[in-house]
PDB file of N, CA and C in Angstrom:
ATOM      1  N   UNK A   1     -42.716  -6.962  42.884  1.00  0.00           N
ATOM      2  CA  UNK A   1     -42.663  -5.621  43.440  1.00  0.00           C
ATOM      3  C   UNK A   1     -42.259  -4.645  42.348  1.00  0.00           C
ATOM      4  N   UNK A   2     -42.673  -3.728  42.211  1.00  0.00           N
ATOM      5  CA  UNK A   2     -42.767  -2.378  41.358  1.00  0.00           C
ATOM      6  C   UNK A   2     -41.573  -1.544  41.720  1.00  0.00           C
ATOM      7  N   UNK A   3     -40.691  -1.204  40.579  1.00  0.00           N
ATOM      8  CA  UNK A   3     -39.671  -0.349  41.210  1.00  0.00           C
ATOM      9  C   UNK A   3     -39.808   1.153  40.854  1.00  0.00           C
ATOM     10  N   UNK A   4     -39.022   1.923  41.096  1.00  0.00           N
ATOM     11  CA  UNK A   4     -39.623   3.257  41.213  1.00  0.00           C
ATOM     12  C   UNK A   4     -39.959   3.918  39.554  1.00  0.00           C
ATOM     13  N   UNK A   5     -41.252   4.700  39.882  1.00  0.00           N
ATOM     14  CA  UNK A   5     -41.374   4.837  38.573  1.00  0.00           C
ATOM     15  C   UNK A   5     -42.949   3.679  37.929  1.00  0.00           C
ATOM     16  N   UNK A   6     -42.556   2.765  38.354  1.00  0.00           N
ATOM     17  CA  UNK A   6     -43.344   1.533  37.814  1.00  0.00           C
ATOM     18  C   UNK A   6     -44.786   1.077  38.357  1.00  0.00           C
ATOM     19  N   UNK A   7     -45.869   0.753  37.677  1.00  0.00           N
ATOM     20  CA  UNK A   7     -46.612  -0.166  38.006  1.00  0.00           C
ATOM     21  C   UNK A   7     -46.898  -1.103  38.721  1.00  0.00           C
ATOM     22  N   UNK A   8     -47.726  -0.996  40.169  1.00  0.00           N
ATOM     23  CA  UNK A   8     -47.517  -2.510  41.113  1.00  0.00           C
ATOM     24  C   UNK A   8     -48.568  -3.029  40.307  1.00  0.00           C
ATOM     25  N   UNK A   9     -48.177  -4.045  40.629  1.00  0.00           N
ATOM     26  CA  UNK A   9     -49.075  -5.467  39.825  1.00  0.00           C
ATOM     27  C   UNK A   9     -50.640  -5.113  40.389  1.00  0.00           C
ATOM     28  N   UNK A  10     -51.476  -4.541  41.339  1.00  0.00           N
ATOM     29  CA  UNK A  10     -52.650  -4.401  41.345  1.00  0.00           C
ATOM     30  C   UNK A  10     -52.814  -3.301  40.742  1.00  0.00           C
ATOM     31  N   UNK A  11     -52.470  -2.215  40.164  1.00  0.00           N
ATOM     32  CA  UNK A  11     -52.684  -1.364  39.335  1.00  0.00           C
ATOM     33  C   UNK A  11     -52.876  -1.844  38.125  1.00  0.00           C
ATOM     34  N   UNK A  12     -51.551  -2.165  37.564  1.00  0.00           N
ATOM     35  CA  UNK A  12     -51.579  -3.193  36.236  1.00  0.00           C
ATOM     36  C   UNK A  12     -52.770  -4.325  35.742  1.00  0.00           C
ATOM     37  N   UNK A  13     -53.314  -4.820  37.186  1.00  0.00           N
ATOM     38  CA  UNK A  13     -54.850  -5.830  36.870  1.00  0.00           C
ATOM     39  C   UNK A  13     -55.743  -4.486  36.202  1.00  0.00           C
ATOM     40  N   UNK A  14     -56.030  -3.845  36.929  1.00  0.00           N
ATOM     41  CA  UNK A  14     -56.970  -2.413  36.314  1.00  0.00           C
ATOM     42  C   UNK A  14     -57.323  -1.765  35.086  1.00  0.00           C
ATOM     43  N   UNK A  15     -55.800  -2.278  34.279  1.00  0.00           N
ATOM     44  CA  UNK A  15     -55.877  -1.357  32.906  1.00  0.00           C
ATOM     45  C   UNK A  15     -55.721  -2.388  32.300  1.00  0.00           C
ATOM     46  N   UNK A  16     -54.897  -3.934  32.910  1.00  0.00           N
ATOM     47  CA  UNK A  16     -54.600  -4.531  31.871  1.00  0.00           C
ATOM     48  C   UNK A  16     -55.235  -4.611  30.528  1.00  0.00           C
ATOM     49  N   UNK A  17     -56.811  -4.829  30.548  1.00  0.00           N
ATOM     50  CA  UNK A  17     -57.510  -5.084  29.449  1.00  0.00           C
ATOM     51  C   UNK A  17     -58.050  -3.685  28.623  1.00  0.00           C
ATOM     52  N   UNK A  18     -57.596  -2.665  28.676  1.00  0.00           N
ATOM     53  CA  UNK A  18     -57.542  -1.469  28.130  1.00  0.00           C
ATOM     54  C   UNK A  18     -56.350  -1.534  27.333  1.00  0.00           C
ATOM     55  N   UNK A  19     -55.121  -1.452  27.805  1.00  0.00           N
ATOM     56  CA  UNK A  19     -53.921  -1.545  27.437  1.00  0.00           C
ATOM     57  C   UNK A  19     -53.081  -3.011  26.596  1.00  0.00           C
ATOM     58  N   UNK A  20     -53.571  -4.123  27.050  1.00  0.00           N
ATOM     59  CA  UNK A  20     -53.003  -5.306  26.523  1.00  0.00           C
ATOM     60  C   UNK A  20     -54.235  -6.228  25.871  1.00  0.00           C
ATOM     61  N   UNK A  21     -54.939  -6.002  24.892  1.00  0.00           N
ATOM     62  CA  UNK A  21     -56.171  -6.783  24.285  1.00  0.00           C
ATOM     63  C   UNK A  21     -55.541  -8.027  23.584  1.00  0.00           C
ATOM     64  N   UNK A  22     -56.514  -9.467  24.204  1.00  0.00           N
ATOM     65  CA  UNK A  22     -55.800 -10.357  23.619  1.00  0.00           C
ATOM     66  C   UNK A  22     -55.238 -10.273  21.818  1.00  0.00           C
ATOM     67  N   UNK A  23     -54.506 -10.523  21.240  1.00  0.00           N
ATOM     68  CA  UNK A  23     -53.970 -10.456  19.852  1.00  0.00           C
ATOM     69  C   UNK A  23     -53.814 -11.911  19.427  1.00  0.00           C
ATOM     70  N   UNK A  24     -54.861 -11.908  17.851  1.00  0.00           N
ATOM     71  CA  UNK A  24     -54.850 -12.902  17.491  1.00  0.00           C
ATOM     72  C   UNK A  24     -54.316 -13.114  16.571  1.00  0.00           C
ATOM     73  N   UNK A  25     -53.502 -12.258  15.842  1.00  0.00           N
ATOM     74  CA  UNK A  25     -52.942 -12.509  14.564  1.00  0.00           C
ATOM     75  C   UNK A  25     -51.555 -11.293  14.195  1.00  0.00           C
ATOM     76  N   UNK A  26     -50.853 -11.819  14.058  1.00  0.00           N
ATOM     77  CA  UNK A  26     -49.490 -10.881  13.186  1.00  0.00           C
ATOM     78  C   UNK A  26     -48.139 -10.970  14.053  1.00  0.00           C
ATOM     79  N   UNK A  27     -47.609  -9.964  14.349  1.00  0.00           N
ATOM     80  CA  UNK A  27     -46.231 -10.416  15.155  1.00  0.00           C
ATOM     81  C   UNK A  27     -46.212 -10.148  16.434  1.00  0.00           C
ATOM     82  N   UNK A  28     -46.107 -10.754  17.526  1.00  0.00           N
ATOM     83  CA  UNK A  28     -46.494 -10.526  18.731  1.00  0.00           C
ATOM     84  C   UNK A  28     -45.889  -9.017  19.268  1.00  0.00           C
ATOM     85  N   UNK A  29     -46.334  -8.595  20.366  1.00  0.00           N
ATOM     86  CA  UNK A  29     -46.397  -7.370  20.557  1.00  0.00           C
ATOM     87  C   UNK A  29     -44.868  -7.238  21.595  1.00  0.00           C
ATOM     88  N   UNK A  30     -44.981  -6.020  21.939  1.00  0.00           N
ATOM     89  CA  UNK A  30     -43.784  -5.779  23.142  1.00  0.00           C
ATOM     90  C   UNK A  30     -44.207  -6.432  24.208  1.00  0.00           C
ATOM     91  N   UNK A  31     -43.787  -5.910  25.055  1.00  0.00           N
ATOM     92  CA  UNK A  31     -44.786  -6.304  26.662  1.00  0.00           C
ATOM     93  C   UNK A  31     -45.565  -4.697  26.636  1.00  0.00           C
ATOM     94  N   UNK A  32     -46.461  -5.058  26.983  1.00  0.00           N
ATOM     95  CA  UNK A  32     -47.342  -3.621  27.307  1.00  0.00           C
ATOM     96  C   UNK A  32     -47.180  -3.090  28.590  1.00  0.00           C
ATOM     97  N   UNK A  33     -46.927  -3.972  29.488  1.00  0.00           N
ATOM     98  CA  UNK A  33     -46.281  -3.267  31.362  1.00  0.00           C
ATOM     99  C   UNK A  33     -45.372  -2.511  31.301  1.00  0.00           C
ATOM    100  N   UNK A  34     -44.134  -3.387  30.370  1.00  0.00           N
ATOM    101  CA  UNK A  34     -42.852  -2.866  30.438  1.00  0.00           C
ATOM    102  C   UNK A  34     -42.879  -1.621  29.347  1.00  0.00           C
ATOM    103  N   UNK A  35     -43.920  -1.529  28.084  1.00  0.00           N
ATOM    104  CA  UNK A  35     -43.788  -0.235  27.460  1.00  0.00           C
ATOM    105  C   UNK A  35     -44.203   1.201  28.328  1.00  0.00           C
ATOM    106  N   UNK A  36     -45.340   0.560  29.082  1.00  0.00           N
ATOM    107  CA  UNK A  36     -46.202   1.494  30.315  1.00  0.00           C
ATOM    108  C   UNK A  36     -45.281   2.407  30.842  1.00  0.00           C
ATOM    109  N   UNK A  37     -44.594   1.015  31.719  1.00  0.00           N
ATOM    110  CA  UNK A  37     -43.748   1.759  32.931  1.00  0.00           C
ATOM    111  C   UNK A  37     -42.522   2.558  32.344  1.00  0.00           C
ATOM    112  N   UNK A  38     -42.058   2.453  30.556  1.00  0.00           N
ATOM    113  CA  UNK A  38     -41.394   3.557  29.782  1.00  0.00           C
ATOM    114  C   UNK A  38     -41.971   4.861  29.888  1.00  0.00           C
ATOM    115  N   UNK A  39     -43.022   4.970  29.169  1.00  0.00           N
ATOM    116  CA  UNK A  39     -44.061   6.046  29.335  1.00  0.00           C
ATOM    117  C   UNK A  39     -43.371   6.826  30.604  1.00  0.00           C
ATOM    118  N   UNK A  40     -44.726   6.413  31.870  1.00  0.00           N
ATOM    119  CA  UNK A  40     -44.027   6.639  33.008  1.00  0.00           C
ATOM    120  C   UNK A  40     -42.713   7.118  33.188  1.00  0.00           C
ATOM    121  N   UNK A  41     -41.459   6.807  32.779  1.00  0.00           N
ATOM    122  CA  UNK A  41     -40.814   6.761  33.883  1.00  0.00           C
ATOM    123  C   UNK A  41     -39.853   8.292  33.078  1.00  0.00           C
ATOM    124  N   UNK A  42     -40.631   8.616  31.720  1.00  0.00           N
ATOM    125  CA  UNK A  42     -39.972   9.519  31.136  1.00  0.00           C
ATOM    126  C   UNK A  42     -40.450  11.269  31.756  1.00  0.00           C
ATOM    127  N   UNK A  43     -41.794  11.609  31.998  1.00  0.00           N
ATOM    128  CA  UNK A  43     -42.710  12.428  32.973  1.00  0.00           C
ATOM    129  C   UNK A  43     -41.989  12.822  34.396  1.00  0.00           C
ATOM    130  N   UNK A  44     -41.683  11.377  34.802  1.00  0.00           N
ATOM    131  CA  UNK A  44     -41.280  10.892  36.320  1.00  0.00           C
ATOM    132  C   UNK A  44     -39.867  11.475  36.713  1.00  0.00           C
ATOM    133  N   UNK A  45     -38.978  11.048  35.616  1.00  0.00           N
ATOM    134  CA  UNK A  45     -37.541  11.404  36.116  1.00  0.00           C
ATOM    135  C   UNK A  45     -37.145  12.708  34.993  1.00  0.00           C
ATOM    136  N   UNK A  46     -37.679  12.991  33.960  1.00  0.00           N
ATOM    137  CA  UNK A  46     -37.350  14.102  33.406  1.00  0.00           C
ATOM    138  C   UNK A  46     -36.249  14.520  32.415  1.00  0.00           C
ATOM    139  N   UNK A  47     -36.296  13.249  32.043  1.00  0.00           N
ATOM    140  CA  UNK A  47     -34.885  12.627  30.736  1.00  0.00           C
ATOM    141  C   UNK A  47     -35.458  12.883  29.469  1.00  0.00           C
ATOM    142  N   UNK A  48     -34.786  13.181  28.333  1.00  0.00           N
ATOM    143  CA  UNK A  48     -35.683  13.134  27.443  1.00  0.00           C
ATOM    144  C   UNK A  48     -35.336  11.269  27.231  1.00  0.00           C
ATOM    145  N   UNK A  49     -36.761  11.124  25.508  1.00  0.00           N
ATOM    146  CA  UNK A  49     -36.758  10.007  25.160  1.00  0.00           C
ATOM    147  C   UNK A  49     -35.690   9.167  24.896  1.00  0.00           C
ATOM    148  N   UNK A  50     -34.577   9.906  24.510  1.00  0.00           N
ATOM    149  CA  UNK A  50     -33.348   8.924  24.106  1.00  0.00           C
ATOM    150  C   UNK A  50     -32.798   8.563  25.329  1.00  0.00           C
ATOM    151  N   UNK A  51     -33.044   9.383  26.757  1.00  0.00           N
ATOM    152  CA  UNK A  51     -32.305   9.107  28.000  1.00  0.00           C
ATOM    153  C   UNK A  51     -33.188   7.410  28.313  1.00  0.00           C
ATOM    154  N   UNK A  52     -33.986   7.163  28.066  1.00  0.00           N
ATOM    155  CA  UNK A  52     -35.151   5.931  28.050  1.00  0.00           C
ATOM    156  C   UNK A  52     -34.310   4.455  28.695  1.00  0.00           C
ATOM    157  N   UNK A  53     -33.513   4.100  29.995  1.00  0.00           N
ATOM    158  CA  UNK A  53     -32.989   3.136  30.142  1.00  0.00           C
ATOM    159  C   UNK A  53     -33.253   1.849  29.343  1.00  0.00           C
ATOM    160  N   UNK A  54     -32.634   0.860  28.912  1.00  0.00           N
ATOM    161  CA  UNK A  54     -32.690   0.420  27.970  1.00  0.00           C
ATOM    162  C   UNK A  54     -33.720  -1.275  28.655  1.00  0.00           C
ATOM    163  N   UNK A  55     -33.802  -1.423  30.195  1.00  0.00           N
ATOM    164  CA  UNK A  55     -34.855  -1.757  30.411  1.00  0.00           C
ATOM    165  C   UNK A  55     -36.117  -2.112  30.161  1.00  0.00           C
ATOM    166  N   UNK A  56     -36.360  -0.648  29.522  1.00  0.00           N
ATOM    167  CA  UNK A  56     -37.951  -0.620  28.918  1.00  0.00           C
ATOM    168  C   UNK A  56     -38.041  -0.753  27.244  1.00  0.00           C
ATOM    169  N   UNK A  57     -37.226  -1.566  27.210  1.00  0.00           N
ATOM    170  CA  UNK A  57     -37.030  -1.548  25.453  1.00  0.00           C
ATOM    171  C   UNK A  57     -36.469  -0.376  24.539  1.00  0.00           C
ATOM    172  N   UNK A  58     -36.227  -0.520  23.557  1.00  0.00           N
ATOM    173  CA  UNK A  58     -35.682   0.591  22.665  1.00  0.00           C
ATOM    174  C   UNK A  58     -36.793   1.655  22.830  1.00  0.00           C
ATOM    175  N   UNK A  59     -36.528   2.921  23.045  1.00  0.00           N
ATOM    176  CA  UNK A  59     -36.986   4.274  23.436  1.00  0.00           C
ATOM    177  C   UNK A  59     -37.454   4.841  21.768  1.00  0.00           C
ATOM    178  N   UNK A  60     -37.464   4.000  20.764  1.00  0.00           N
ATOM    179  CA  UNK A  60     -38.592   4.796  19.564  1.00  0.00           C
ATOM    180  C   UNK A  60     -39.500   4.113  19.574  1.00  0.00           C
ATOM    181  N   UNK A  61     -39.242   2.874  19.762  1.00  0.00           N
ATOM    182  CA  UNK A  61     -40.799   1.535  20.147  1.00  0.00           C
ATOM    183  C   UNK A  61     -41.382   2.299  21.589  1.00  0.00           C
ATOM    184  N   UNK A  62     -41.032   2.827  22.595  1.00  0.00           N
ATOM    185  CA  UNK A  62     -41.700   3.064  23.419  1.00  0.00           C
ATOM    186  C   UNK A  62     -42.249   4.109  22.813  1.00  0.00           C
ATOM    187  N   UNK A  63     -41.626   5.261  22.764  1.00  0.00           N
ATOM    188  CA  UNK A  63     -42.255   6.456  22.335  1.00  0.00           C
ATOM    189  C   UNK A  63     -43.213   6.102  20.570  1.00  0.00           C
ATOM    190  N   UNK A  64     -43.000   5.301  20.226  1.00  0.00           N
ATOM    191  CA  UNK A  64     -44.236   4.948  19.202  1.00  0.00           C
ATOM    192  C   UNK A  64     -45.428   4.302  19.698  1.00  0.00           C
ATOM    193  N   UNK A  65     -45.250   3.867  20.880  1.00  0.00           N
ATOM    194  CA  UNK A  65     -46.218   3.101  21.598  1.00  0.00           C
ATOM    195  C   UNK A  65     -46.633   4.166  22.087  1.00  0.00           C
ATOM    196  N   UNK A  66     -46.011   5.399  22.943  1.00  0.00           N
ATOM    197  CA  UNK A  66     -46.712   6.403  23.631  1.00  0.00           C
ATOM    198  C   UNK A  66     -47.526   7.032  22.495  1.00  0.00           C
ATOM    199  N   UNK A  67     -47.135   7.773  21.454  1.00  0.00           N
ATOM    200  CA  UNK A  67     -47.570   8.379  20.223  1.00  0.00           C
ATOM    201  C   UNK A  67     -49.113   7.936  20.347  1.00  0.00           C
ATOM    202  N   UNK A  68     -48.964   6.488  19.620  1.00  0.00           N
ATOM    203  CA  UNK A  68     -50.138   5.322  19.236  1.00  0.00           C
ATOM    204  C   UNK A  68     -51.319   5.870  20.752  1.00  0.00           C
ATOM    205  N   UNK A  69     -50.686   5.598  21.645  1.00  0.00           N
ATOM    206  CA  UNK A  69     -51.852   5.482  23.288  1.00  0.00           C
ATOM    207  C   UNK A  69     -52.600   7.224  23.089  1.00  0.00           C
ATOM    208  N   UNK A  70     -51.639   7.764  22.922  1.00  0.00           N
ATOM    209  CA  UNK A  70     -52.176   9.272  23.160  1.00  0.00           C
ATOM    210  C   UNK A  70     -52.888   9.520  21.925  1.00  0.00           C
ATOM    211  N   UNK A  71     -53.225   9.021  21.144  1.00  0.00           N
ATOM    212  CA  UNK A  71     -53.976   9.930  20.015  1.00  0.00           C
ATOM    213  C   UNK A  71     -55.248   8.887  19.876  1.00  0.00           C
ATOM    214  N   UNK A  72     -54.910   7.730  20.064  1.00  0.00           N
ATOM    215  CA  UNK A  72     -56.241   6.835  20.057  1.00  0.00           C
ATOM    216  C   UNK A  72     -57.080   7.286  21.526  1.00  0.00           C
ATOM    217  N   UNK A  73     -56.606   7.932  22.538  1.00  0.00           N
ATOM    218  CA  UNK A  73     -57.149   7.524  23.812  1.00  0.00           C
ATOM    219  C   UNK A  73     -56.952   6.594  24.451  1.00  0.00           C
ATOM    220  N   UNK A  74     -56.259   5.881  24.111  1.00  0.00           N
ATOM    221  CA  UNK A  74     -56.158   5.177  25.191  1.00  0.00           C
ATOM    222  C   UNK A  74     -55.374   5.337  26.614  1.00  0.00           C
ATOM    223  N   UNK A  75     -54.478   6.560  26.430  1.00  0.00           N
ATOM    224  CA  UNK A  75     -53.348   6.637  27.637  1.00  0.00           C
ATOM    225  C   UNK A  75     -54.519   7.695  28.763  1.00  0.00           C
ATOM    226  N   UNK A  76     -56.123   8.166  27.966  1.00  0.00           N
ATOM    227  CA  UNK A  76     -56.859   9.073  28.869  1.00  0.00           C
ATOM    228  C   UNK A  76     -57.706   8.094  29.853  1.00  0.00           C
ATOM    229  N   UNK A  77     -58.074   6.941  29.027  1.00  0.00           N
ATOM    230  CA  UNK A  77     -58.862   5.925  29.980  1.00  0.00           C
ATOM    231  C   UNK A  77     -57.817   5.235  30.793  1.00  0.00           C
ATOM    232  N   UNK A  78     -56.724   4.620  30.934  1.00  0.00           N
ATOM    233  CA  UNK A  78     -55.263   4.438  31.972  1.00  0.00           C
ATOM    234  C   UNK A  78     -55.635   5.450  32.665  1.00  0.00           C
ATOM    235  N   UNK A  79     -55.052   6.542  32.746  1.00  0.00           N
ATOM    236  CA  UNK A  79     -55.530   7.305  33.777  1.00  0.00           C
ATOM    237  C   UNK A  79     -56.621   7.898  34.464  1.00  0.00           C
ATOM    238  N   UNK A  80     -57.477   7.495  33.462  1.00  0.00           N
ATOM    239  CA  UNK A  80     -59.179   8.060  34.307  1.00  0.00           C
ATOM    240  C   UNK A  80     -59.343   6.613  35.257  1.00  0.00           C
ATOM    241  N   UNK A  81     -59.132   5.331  35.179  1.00  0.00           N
ATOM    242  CA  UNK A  81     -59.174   3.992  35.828  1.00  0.00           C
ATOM    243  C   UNK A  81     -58.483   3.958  36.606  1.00  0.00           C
ATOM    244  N   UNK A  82     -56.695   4.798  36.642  1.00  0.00           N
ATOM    245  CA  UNK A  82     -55.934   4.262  37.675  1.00  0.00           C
ATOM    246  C   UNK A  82     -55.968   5.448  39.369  1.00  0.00           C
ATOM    247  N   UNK A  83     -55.816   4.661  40.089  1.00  0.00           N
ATOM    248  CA  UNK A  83     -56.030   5.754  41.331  1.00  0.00           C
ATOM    249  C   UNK A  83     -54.662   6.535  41.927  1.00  0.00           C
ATOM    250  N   UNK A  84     -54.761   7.843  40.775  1.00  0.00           N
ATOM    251  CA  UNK A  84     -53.654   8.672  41.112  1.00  0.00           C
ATOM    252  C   UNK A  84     -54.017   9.477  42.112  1.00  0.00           C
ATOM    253  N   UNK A  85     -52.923   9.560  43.265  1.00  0.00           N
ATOM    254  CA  UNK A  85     -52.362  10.402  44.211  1.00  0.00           C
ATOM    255  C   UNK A  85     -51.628  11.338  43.806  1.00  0.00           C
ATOM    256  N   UNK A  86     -52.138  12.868  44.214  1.00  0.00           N
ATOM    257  CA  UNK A  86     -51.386  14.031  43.850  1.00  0.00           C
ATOM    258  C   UNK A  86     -50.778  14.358  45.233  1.00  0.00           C
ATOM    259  N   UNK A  87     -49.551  14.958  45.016  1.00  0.00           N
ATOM    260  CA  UNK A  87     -48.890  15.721  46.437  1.00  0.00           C
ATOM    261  C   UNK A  87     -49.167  17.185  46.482  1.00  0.00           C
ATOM    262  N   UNK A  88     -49.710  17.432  47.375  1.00  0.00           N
ATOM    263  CA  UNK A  88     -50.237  19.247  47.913  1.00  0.00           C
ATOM    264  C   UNK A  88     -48.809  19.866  47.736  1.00  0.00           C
ATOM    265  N   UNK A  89     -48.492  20.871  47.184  1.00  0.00           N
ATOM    266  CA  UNK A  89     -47.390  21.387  47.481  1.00  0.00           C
ATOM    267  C   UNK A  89     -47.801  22.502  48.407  1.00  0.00           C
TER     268      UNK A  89
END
């Protein structure tokens, strides 16, 4: 189960292979869910990066991971794939 803020596991099937490509060589990676749901949860609750619970790994690896997603594209295809709900205000 997904806690607030986070990725349910059928979302996560969706992007997985956008976001987590198998890796065949060098030093294994973070978790890519748990860097995600960093991302996320900084937008979400409105902390800056250093506020980053320590949960989601050290908050310059996340935010280097965010950096990395946003300039390659990859954080535009995550969200063009995932099925976001907006609230009407």
């Amino acid at each position: 189960m997904a806690g607030r803020y986070e990725l349910s596991d059928d979302c996560w099937h969706m992007i997985k292979d956008i976001v987590s490509p198998p890796q065949v060589m060098g030093r294994p990676r973070r978790d890519d869910l748990q860097m995600l749901n960093g991302i996320f949860w900084i937008p979400c609750s409105g902390a800056k990066w250093r506020g980053l619970p320590e949960r989601y790994g050290p908050w310059k690896a996340v935010y280097q991971r965010f950096r990395q997603w946003r300039d390659d594209g990859t954080l535009e295809r995550i969200l063009s794939r995932l099925p976001l709900k907006l609230r009407e205000d």
